[in-house]
N, C-alpha and C. Protein backbone atom coordinates (compact mmCIF):
# COMPACT_ATOMS: atom_id res chain seq x y z
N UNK A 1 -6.11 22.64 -3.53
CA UNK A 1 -5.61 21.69 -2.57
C UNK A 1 -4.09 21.76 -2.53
N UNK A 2 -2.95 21.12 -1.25
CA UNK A 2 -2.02 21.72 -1.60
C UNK A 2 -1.40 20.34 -1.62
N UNK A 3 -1.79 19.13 -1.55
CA UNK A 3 -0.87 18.63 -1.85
C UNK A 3 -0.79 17.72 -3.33
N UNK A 4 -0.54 17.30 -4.06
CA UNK A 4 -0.46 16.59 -5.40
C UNK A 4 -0.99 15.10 -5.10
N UNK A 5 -1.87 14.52 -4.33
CA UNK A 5 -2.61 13.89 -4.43
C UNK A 5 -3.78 13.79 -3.36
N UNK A 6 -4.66 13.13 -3.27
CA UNK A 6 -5.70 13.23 -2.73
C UNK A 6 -5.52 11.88 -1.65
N UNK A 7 -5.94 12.21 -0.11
CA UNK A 7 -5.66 11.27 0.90
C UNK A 7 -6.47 10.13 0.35
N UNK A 8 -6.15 8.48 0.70
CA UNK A 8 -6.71 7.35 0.56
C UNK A 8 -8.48 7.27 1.09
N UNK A 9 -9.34 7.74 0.04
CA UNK A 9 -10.74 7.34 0.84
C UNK A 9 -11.20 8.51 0.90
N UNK A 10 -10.42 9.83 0.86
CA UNK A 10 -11.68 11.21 0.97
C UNK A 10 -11.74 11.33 -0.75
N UNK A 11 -13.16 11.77 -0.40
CA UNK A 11 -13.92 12.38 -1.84
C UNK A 11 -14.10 13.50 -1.95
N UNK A 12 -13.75 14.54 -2.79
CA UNK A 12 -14.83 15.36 -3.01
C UNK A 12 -15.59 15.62 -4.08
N UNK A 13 -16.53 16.27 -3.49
CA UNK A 13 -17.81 16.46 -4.86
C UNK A 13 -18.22 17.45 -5.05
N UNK A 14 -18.25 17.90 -6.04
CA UNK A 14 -18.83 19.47 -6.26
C UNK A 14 -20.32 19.17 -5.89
N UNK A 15 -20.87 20.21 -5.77
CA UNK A 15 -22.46 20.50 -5.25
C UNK A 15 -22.95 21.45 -6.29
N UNK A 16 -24.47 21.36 -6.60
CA UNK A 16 -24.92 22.20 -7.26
C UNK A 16 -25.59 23.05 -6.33
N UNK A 17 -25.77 24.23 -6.86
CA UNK A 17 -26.04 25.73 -6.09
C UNK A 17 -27.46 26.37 -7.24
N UNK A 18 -28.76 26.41 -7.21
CA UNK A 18 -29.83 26.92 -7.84
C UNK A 18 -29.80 28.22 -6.68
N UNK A 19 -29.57 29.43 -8.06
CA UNK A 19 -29.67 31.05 -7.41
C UNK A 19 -30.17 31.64 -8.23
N UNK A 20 -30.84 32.62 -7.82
CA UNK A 20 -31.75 33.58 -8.23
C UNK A 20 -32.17 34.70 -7.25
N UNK A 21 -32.86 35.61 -8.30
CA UNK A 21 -33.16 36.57 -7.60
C UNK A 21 -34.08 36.80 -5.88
N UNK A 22 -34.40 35.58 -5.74
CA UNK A 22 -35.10 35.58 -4.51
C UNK A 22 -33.94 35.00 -3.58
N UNK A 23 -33.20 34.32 -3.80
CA UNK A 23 -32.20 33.28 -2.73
C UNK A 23 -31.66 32.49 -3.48
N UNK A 24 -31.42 31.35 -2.88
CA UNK A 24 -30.50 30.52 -2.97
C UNK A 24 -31.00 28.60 -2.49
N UNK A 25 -31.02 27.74 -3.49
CA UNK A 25 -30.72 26.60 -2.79
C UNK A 25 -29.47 25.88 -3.19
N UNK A 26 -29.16 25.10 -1.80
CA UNK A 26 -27.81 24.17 -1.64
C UNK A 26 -27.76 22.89 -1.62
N UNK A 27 -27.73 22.23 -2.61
CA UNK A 27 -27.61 20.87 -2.42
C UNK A 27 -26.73 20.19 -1.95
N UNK A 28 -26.83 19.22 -1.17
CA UNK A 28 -25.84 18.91 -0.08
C UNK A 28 -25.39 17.16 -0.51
N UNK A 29 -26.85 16.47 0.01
CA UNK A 29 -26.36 14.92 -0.96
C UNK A 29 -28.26 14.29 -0.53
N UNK A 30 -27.96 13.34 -1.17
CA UNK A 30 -28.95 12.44 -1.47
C UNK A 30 -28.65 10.99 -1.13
N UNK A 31 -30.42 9.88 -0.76
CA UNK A 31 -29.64 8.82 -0.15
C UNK A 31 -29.35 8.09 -1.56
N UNK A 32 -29.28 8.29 -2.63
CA UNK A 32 -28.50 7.28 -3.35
C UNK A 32 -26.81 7.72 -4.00
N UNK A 33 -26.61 9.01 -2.91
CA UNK A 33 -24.79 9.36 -3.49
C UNK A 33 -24.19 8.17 -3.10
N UNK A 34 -22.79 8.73 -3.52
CA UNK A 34 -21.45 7.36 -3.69
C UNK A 34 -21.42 7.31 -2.24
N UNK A 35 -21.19 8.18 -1.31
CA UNK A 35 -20.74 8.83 -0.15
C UNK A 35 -21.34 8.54 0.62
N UNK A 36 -22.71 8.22 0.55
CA UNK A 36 -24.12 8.11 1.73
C UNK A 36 -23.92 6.96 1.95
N UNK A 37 -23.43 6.57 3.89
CA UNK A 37 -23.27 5.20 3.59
C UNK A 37 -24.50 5.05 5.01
N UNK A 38 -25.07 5.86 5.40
CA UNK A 38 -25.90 5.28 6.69
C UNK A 38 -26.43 6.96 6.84
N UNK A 39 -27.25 7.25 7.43
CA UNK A 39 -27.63 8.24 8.60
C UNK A 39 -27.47 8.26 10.24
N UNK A 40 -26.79 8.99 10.95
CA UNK A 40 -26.62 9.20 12.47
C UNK A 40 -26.73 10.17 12.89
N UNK A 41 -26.13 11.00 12.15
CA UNK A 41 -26.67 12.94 12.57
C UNK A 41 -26.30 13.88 11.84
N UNK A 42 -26.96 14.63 12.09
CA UNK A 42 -26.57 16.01 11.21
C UNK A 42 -26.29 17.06 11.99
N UNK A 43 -25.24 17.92 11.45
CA UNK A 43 -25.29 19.42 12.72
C UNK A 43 -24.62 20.34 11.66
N UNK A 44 -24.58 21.41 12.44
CA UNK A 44 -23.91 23.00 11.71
C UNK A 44 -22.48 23.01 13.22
N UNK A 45 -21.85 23.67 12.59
CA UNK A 45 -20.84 24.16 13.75
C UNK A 45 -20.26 25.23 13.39
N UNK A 46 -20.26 26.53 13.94
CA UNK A 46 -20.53 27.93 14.12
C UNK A 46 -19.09 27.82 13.95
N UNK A 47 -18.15 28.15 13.49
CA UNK A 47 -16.86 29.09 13.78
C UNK A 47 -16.67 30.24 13.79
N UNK A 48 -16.04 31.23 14.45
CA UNK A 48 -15.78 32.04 14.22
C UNK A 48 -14.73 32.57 13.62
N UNK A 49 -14.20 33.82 13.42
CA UNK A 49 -13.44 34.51 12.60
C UNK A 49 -12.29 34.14 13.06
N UNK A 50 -11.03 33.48 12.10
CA UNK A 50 -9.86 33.30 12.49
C UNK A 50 -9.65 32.33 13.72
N UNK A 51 -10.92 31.71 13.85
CA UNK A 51 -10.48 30.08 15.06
C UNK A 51 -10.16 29.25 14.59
N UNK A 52 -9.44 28.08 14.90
CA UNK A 52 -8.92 27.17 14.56
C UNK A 52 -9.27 26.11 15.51
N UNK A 53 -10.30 25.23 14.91
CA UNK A 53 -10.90 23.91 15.83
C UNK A 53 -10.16 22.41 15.06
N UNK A 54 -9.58 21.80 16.31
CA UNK A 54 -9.09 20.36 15.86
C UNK A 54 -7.86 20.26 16.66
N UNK A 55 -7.36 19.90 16.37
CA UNK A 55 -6.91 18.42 15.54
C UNK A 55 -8.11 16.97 16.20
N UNK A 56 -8.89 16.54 15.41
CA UNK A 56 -9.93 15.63 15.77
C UNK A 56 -9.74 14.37 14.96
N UNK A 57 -10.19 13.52 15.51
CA UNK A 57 -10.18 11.92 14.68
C UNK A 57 -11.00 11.27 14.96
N UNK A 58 -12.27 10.23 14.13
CA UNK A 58 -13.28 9.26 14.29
C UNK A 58 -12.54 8.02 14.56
N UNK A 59 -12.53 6.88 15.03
CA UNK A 59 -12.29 5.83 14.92
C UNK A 59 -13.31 4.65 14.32
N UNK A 60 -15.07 5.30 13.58
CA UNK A 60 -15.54 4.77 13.16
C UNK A 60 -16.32 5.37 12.51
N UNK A 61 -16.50 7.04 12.53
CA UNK A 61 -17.45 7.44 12.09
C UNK A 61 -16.91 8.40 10.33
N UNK A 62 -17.66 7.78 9.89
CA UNK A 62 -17.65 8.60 8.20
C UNK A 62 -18.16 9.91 8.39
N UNK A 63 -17.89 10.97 8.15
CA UNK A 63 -18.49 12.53 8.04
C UNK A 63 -18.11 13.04 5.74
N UNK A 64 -19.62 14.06 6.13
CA UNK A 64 -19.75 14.77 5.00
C UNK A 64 -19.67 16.34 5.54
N UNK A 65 -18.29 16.69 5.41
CA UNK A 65 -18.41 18.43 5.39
C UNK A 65 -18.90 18.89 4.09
N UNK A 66 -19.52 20.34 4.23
CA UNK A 66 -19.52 21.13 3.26
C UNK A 66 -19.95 22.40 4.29
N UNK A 67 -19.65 23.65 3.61
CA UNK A 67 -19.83 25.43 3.62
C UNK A 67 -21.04 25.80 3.02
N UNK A 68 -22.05 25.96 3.63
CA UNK A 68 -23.21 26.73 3.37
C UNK A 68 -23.26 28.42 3.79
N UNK A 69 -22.16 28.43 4.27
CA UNK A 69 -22.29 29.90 4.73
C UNK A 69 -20.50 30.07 4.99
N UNK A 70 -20.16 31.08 3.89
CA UNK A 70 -18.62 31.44 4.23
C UNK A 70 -17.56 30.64 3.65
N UNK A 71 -16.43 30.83 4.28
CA UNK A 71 -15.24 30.14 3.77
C UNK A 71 -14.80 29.53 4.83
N UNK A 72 -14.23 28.22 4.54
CA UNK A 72 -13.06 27.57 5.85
C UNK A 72 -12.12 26.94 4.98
N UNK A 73 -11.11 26.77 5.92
CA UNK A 73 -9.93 26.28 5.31
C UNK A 73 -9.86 24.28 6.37
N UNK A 74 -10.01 23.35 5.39
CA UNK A 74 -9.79 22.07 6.59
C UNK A 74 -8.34 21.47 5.83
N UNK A 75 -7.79 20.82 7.03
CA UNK A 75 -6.77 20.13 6.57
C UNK A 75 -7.17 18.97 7.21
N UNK A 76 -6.48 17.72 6.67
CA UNK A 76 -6.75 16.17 6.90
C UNK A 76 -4.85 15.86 7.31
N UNK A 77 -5.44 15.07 7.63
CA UNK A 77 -4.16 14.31 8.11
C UNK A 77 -3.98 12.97 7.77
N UNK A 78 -3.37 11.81 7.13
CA UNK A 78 -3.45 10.47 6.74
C UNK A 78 -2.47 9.67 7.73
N UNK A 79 -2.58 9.37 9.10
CA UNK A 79 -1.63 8.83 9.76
C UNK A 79 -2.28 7.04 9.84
N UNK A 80 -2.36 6.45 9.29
CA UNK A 80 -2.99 4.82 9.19
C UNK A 80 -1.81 4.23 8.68
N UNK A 81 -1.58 2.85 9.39
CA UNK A 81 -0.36 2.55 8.88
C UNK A 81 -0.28 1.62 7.87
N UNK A 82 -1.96 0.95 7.15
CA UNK A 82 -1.35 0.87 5.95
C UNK A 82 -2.27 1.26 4.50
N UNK A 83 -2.48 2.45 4.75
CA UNK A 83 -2.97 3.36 3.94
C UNK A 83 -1.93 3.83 2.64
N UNK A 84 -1.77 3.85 1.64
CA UNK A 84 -0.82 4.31 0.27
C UNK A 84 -0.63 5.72 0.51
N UNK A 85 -1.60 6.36 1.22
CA UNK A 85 -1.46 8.02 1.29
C UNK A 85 -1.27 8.46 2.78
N UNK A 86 -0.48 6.96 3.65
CA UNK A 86 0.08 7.67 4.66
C UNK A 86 0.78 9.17 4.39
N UNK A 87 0.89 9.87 5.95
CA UNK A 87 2.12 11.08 5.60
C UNK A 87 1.68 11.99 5.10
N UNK A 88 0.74 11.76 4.17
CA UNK A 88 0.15 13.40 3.59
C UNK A 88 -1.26 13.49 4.00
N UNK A 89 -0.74 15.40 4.17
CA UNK A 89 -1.51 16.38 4.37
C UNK A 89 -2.07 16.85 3.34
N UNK A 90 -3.60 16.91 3.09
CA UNK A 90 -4.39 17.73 2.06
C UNK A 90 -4.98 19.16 3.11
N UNK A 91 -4.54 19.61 2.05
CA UNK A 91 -5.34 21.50 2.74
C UNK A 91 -6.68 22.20 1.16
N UNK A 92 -7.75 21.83 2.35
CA UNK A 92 -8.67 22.35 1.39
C UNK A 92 -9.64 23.18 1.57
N UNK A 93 -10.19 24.34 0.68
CA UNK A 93 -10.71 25.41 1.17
C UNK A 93 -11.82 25.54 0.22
N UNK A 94 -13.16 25.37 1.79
CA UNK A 94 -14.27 25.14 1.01
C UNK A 94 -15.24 26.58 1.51
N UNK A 95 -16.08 26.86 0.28
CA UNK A 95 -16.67 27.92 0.37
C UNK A 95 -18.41 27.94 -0.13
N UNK A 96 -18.85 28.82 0.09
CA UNK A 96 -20.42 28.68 -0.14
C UNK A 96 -20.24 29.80 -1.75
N UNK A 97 -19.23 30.17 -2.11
CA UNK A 97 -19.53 31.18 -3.57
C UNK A 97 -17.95 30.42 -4.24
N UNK A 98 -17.12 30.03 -3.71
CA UNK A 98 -15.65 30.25 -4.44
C UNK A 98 -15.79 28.48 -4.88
N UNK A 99 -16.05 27.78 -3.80
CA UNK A 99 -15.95 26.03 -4.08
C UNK A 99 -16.60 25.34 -2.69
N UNK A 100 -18.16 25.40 -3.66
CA UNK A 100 -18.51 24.85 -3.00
C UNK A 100 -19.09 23.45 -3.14
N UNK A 101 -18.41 22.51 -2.46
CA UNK A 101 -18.29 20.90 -2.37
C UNK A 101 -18.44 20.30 -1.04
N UNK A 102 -18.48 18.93 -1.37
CA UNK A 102 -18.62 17.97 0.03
C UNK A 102 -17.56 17.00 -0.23
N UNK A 103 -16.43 17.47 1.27
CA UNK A 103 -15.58 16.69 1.24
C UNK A 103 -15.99 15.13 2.42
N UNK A 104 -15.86 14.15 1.75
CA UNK A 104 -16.43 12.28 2.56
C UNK A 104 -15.01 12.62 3.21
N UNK A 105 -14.83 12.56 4.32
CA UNK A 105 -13.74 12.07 5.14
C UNK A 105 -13.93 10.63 5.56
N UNK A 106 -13.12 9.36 5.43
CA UNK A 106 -13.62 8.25 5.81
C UNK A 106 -12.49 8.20 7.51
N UNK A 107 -13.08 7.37 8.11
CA UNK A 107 -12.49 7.02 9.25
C UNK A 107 -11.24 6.82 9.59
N UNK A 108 -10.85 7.48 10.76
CA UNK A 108 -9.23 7.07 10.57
C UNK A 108 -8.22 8.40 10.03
N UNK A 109 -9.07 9.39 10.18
CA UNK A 109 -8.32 10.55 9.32
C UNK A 109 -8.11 11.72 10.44
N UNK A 110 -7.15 12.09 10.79
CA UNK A 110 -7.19 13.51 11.70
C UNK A 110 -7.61 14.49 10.64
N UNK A 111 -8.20 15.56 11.46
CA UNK A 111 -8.55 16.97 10.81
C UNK A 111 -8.65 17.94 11.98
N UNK A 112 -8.34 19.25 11.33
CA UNK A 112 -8.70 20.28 11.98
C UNK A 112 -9.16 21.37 10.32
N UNK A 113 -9.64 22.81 11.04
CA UNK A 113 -10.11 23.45 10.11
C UNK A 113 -10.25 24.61 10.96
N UNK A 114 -9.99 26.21 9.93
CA UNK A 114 -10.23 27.27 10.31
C UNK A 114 -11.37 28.16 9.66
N UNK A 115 -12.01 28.96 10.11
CA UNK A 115 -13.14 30.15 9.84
C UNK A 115 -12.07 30.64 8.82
N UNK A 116 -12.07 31.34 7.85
CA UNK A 116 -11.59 32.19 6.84
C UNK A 116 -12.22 33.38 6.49
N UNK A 117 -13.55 33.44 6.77
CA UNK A 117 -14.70 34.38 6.50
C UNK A 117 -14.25 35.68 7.98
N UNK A 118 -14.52 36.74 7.54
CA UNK A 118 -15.03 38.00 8.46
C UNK A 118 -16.40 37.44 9.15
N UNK A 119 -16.38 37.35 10.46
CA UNK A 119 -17.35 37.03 11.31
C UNK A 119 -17.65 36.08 11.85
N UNK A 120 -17.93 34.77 10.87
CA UNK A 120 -18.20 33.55 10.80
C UNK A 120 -18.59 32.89 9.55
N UNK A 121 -18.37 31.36 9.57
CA UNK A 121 -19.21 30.33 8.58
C UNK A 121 -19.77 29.06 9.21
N UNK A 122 -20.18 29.09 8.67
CA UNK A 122 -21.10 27.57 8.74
C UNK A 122 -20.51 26.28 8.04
N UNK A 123 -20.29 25.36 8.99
CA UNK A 123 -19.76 23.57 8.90
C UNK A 123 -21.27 22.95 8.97
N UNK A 124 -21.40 22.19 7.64
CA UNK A 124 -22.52 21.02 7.69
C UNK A 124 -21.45 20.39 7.95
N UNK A 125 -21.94 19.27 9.25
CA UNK A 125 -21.69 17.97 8.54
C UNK A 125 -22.64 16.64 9.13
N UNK A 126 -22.49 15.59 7.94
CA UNK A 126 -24.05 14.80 7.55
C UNK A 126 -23.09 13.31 8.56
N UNK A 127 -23.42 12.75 9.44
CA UNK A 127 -22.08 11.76 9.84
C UNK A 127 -22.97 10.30 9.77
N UNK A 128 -22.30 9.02 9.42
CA UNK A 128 -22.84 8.13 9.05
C UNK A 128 -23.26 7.12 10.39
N UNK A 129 -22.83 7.74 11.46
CA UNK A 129 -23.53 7.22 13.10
C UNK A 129 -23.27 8.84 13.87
N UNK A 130 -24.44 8.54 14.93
CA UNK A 130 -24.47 9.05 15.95
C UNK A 130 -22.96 9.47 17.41
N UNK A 131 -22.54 10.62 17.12
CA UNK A 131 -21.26 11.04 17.87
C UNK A 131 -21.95 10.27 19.26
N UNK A 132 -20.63 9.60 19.56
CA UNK A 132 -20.09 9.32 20.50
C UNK A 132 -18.24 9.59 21.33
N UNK A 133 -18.70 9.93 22.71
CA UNK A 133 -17.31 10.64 22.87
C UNK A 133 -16.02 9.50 22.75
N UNK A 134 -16.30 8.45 23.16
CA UNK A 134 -15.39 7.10 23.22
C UNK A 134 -14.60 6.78 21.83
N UNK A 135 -15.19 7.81 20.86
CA UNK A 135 -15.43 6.93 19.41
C UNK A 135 -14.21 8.04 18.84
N UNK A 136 -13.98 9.20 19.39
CA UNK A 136 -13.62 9.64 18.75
C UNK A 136 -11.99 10.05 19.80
N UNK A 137 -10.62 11.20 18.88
CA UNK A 137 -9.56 11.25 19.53
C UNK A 137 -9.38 13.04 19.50
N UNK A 138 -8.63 13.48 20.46
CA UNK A 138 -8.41 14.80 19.96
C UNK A 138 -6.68 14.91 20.09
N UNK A 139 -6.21 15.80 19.26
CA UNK A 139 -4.47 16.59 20.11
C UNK A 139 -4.79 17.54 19.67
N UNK A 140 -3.70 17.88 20.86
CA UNK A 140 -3.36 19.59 20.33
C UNK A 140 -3.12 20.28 19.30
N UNK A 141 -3.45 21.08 18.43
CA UNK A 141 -3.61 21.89 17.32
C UNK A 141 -2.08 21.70 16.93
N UNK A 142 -1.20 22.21 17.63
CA UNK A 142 0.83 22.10 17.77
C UNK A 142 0.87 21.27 18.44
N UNK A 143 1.54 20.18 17.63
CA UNK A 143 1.74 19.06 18.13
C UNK A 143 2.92 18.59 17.33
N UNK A 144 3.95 17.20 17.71
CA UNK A 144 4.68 16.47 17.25
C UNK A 144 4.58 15.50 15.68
N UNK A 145 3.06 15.49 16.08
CA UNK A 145 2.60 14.16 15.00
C UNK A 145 2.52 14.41 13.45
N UNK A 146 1.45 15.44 13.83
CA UNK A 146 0.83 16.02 12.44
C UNK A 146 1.76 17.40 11.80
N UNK A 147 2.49 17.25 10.36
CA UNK A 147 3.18 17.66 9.84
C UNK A 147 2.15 19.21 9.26
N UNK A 148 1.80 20.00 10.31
CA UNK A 148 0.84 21.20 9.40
C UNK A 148 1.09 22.01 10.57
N UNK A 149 1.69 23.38 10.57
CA UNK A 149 1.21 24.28 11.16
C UNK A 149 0.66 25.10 10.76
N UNK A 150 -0.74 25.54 11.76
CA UNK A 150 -1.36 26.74 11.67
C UNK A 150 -0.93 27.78 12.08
């Protein structure tokens, strides 16, 4: 991670990984984790090689990323004005062999994130309501606000 502390409210958690000679299972979470605060949806989101999707923000919705397939790089953003970890940027790079975890983003957090993998990877994420477009914010990747260039 690159910055020396961890934004107000995200978690992460390592995941256990059972492998063997036939495959692979991924544990992702369960309904009695710290993190599980409701069910609304679940999805994958395809990136490709060297894209860069975001800068995005919930205004209510909790999300669980994790990498089942590949590497990505996500950064968060803490712009809430009275959050202790306003101002900082965490950059974290999650993988299905190198570190693989589930980062809780709680509400209120910009993010964006890039493919790192040759080809593509795979984004779980588990969200604690049902996307709605009203609910949520986007800017431009280069922008004024958020202190990160890609």
């Amino acid at each position: 991670m690159s910055s020396n502390s961890i934004i107000e409210g995200v978690v992460l958690t390592p995941l256990k990984q059972i492998k063997d000679e036939r495959g692979a299972v991924f544990h992702v979470m369960k309904n009695n984790s710290d993190t599980f605060y409701s069910f609304g949806e679940a999805y994958f989101s395809k990136i490709n090689e060297n894209i860069v999707k975001g800068w995005k923000y919930h205004k209510e919705m909790k999300q669980n990323f994790c990498v089942p397939f590949g590497e990505l790089k996500l950064v968060l953003f803490d712009d809430r004005v009275n959050s202790s970890s306003r101002g900082i940027v965490n950059e974290i790079i999650l993988s299905d062999n190198k570190n693989y975890m589930r980062v809780t983003i709680p509400e209120n957090i910009w993010y964006s994130f890039k493919c790192l993998s040759i080809d593509y990877c795979l984004l779980l994420n588990i969200a604690n309501i049902e996307h709605r477009e009203n609910e949520s914010l986007h800017m431009e990747i280069n922008n004024d606000v958020i202190p990160y260039k890609w």
